[in-house]
PDB file of N, CA and C in Angstrom:
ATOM      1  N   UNK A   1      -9.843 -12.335 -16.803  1.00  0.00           N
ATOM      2  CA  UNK A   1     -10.307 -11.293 -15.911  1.00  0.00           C
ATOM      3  C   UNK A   1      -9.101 -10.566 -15.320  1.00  0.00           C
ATOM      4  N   UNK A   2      -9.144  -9.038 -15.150  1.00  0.00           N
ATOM      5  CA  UNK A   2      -8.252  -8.406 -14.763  1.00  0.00           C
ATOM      6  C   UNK A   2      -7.841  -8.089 -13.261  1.00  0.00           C
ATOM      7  N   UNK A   3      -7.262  -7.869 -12.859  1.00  0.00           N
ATOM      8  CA  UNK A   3      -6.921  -7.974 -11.390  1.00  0.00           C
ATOM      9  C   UNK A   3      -6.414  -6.515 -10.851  1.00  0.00           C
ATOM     10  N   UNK A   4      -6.378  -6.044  -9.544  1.00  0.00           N
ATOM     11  CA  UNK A   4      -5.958  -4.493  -9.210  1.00  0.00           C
ATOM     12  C   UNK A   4      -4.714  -5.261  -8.537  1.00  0.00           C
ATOM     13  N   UNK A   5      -3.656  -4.112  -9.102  1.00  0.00           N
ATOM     14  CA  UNK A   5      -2.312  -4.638  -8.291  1.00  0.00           C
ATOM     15  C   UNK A   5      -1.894  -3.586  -7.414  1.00  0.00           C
ATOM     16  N   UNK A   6      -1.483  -3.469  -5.912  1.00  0.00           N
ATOM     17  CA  UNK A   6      -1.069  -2.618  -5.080  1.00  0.00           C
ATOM     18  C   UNK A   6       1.017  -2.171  -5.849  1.00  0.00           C
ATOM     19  N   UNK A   7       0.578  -0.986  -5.829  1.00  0.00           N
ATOM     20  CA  UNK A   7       2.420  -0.861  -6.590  1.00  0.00           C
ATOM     21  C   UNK A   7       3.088   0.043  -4.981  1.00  0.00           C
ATOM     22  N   UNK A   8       2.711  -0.058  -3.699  1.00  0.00           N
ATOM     23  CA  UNK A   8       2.897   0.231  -2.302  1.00  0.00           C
ATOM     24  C   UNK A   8       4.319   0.380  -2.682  1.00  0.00           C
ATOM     25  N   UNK A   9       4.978  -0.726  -2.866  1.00  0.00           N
ATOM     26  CA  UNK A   9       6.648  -0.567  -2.954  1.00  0.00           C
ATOM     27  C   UNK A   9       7.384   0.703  -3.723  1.00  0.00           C
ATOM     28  N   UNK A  10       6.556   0.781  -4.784  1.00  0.00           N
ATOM     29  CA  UNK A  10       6.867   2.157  -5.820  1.00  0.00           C
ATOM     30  C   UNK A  10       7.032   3.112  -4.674  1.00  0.00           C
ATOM     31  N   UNK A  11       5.846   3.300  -4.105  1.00  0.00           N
ATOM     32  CA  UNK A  11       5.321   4.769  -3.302  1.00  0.00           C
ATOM     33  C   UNK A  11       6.169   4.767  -2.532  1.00  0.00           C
ATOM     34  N   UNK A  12       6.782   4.112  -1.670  1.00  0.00           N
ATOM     35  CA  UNK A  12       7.505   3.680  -0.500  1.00  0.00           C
ATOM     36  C   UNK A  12       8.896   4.473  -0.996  1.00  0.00           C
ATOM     37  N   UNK A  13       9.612   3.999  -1.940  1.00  0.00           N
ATOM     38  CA  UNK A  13      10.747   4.501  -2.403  1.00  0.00           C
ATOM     39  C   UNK A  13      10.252   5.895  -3.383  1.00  0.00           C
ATOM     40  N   UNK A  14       9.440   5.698  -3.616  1.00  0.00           N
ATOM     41  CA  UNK A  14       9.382   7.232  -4.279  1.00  0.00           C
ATOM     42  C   UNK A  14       9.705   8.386  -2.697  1.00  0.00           C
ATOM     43  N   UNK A  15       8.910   7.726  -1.838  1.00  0.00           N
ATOM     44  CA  UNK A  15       8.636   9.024  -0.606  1.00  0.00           C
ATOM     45  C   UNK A  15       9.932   8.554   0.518  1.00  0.00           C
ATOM     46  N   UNK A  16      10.968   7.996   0.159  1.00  0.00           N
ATOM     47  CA  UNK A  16      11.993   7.188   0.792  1.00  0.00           C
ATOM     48  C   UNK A  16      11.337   6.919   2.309  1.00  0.00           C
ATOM     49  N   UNK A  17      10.444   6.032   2.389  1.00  0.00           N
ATOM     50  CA  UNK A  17       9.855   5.792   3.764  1.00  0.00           C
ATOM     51  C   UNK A  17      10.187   3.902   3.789  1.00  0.00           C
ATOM     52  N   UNK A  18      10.608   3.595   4.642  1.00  0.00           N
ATOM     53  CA  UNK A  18      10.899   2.465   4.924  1.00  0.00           C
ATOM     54  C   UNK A  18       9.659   1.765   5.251  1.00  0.00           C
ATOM     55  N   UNK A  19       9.735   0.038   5.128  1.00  0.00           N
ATOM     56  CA  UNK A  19       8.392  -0.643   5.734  1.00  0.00           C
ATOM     57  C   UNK A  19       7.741  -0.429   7.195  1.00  0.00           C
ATOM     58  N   UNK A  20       8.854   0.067   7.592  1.00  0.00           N
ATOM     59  CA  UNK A  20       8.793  -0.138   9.520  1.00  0.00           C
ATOM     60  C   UNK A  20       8.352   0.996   9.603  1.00  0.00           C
ATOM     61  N   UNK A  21       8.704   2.396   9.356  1.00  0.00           N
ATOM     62  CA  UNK A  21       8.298   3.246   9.368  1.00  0.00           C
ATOM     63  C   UNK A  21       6.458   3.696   9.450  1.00  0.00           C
ATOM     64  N   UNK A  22       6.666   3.175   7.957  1.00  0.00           N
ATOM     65  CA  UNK A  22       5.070   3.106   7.259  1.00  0.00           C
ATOM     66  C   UNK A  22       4.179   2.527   8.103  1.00  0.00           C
ATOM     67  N   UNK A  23       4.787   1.392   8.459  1.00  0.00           N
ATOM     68  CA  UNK A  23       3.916   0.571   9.188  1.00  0.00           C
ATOM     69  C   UNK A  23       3.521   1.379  10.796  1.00  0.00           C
ATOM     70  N   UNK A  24       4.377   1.969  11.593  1.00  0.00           N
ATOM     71  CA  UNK A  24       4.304   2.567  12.465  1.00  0.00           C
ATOM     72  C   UNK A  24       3.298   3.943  12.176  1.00  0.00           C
ATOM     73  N   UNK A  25       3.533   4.201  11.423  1.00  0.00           N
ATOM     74  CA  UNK A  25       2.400   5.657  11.128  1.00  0.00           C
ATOM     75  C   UNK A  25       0.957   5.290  10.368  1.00  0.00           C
ATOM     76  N   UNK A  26       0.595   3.998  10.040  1.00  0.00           N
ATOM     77  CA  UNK A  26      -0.551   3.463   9.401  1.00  0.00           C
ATOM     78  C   UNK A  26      -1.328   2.911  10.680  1.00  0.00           C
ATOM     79  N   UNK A  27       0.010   2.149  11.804  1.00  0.00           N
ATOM     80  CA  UNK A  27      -0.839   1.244  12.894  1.00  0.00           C
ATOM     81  C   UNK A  27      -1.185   0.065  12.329  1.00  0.00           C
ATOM     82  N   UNK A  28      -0.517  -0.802  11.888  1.00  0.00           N
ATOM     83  CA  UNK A  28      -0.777  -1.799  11.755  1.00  0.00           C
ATOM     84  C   UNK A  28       1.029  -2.375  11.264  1.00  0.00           C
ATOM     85  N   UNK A  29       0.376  -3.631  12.003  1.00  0.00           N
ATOM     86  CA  UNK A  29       2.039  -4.591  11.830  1.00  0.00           C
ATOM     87  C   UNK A  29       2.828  -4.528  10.453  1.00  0.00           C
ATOM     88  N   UNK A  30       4.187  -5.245  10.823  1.00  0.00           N
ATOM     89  CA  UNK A  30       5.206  -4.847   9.470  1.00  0.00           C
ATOM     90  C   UNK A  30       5.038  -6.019   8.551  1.00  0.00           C
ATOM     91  N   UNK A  31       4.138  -7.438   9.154  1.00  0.00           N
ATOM     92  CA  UNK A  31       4.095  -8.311   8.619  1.00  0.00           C
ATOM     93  C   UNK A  31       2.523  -7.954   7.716  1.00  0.00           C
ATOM     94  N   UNK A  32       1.620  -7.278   8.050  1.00  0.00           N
ATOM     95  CA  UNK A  32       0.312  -6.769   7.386  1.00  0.00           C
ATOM     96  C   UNK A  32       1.042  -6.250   6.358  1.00  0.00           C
ATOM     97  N   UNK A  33       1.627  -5.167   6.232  1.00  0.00           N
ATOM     98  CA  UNK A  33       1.979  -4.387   5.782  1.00  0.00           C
ATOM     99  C   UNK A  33       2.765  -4.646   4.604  1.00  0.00           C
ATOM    100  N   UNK A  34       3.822  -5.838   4.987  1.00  0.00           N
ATOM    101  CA  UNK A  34       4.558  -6.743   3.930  1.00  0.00           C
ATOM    102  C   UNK A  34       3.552  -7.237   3.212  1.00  0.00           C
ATOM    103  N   UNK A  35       2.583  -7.793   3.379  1.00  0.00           N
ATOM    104  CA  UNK A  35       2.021  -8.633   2.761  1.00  0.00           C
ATOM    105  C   UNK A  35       1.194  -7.734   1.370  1.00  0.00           C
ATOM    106  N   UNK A  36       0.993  -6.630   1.987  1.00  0.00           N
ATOM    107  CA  UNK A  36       0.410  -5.736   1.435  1.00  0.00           C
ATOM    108  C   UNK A  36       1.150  -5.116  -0.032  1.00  0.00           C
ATOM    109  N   UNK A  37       2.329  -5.102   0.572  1.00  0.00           N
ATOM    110  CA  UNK A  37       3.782  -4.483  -0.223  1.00  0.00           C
ATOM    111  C   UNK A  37       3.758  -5.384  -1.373  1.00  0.00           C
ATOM    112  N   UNK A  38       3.856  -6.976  -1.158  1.00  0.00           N
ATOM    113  CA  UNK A  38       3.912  -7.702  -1.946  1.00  0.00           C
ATOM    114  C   UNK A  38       2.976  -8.641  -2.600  1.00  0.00           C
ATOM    115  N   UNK A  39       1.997  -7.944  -2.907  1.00  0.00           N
ATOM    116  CA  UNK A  39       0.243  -7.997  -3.348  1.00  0.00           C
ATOM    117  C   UNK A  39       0.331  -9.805  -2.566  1.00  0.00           C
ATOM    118  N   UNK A  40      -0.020  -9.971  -1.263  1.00  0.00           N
ATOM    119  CA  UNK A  40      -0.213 -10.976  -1.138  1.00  0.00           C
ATOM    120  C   UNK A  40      -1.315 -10.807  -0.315  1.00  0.00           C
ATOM    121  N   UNK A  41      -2.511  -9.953  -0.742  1.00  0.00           N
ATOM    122  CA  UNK A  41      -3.582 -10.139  -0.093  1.00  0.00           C
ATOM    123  C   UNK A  41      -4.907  -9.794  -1.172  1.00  0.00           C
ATOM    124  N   UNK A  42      -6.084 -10.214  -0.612  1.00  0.00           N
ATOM    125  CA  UNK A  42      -7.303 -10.065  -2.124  1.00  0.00           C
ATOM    126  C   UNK A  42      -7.949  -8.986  -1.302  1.00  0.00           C
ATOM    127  N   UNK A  43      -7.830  -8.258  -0.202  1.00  0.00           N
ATOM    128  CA  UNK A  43      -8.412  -7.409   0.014  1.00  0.00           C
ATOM    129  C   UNK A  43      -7.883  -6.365   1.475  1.00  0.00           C
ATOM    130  N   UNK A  44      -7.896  -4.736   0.987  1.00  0.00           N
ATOM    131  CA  UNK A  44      -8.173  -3.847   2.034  1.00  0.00           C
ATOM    132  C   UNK A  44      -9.346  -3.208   2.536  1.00  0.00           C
ATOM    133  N   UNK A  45      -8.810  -3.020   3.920  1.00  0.00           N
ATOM    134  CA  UNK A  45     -10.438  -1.439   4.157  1.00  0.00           C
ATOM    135  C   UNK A  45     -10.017  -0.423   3.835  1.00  0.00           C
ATOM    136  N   UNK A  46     -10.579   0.160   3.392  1.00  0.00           N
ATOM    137  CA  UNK A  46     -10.689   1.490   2.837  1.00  0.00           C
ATOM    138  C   UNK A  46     -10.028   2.480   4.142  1.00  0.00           C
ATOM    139  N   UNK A  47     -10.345   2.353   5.266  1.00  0.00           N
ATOM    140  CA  UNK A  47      -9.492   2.946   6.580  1.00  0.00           C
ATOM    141  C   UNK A  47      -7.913   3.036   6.567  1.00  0.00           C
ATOM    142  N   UNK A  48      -7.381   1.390   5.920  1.00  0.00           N
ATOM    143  CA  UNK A  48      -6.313   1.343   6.085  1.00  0.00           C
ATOM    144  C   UNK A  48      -5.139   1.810   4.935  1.00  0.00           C
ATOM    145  N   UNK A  49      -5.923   1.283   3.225  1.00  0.00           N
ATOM    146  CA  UNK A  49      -5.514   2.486   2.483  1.00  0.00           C
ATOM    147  C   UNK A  49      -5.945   4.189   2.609  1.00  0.00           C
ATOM    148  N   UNK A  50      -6.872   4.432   3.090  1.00  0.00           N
ATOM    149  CA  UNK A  50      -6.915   6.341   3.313  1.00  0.00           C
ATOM    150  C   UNK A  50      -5.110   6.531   4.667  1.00  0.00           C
ATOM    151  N   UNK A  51      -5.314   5.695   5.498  1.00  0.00           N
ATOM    152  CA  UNK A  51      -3.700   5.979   6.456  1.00  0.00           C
ATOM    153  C   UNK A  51      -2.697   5.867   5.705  1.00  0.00           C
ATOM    154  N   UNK A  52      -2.560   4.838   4.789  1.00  0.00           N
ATOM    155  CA  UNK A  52      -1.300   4.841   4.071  1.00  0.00           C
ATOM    156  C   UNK A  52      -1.007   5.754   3.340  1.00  0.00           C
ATOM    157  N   UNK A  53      -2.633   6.625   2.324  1.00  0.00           N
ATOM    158  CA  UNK A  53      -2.211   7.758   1.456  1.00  0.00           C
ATOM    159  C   UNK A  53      -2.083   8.559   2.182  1.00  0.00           C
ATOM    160  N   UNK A  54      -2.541   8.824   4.031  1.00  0.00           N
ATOM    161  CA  UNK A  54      -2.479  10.156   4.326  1.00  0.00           C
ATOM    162  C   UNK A  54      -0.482  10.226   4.657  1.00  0.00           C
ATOM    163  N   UNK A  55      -0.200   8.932   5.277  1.00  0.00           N
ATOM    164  CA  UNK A  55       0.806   8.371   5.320  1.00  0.00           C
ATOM    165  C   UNK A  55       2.066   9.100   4.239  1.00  0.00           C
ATOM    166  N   UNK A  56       1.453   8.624   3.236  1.00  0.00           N
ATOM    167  CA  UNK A  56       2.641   8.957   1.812  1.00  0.00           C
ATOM    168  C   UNK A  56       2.531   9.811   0.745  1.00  0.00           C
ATOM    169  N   UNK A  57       1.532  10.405   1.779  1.00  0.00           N
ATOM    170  CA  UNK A  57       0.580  12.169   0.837  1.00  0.00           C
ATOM    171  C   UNK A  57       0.539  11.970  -0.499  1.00  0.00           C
ATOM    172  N   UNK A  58      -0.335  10.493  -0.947  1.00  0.00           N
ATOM    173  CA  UNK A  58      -0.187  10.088  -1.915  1.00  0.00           C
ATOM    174  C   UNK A  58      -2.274  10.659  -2.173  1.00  0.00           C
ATOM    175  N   UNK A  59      -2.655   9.544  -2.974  1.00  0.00           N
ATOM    176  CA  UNK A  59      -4.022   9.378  -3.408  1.00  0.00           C
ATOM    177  C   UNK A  59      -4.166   7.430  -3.726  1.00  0.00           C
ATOM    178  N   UNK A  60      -5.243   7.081  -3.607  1.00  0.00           N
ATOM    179  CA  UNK A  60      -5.270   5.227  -3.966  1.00  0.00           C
ATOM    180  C   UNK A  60      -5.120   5.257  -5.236  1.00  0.00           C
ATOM    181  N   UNK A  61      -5.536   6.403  -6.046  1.00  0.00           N
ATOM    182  CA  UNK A  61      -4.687   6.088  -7.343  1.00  0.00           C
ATOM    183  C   UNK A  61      -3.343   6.284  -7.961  1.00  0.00           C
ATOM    184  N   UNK A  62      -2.611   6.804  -6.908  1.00  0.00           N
ATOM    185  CA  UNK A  62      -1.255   6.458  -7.081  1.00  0.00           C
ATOM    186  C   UNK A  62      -0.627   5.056  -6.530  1.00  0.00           C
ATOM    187  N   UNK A  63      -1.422   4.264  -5.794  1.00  0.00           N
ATOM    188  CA  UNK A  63      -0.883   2.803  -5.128  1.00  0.00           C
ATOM    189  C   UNK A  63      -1.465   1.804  -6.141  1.00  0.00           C
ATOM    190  N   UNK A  64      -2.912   2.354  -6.671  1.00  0.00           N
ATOM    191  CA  UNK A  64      -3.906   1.098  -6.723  1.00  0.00           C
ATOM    192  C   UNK A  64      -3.569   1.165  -8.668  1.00  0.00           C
ATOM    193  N   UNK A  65      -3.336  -0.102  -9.017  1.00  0.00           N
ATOM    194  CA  UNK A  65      -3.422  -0.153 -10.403  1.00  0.00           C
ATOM    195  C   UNK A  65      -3.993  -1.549 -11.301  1.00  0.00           C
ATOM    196  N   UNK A  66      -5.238  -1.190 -12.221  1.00  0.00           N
ATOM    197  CA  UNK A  66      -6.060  -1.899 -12.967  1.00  0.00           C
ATOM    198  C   UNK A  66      -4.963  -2.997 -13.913  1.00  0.00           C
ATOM    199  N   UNK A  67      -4.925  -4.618 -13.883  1.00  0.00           N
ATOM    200  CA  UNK A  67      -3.907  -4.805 -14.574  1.00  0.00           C
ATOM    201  C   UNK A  67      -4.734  -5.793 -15.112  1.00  0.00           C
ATOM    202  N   UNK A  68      -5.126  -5.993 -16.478  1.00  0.00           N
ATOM    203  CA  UNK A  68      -5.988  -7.006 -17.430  1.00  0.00           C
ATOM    204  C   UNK A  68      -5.173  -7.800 -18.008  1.00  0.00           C
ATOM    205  N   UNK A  69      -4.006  -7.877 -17.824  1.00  0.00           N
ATOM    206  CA  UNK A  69      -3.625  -9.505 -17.975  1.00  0.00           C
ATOM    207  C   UNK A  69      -3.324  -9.903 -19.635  1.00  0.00           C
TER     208      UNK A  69
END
């Protein structure tokens, strides 16, 4: 079974925005946020990825990626 992988870190250095930063303009901690960075979580709200894309004037399909393993 295939899994969605957050590629956050890509976006981050693509838009040279630091964790602390990000984290300050999303509202939510640097340790959420890490965890996030480094797919160590099975789930977001939809609230908190729409802040991050409005965040990194991205779209969830530039963070969010289908990976079948």
């Amino acid at each position: 079974m295939g899994k969605i992988v957050l590629r956050l870190d890509r976006m981050m250095v693509e838009r040279k925005m630091s964790l602390n930063e990000l984290a300050e303009r999303v509202g939510i901690s640097n340790v959420n946020l890490s965890k996030l960075k480094n797919n160590r979580v099975t789930a977001v709200r939809f609230s908190t990825l729409a802040a991050i894309c409005e965040a990194l004037d991205c779209t969830p399909g530039d963070i969010l990626e289908y990976d079948d393993d």
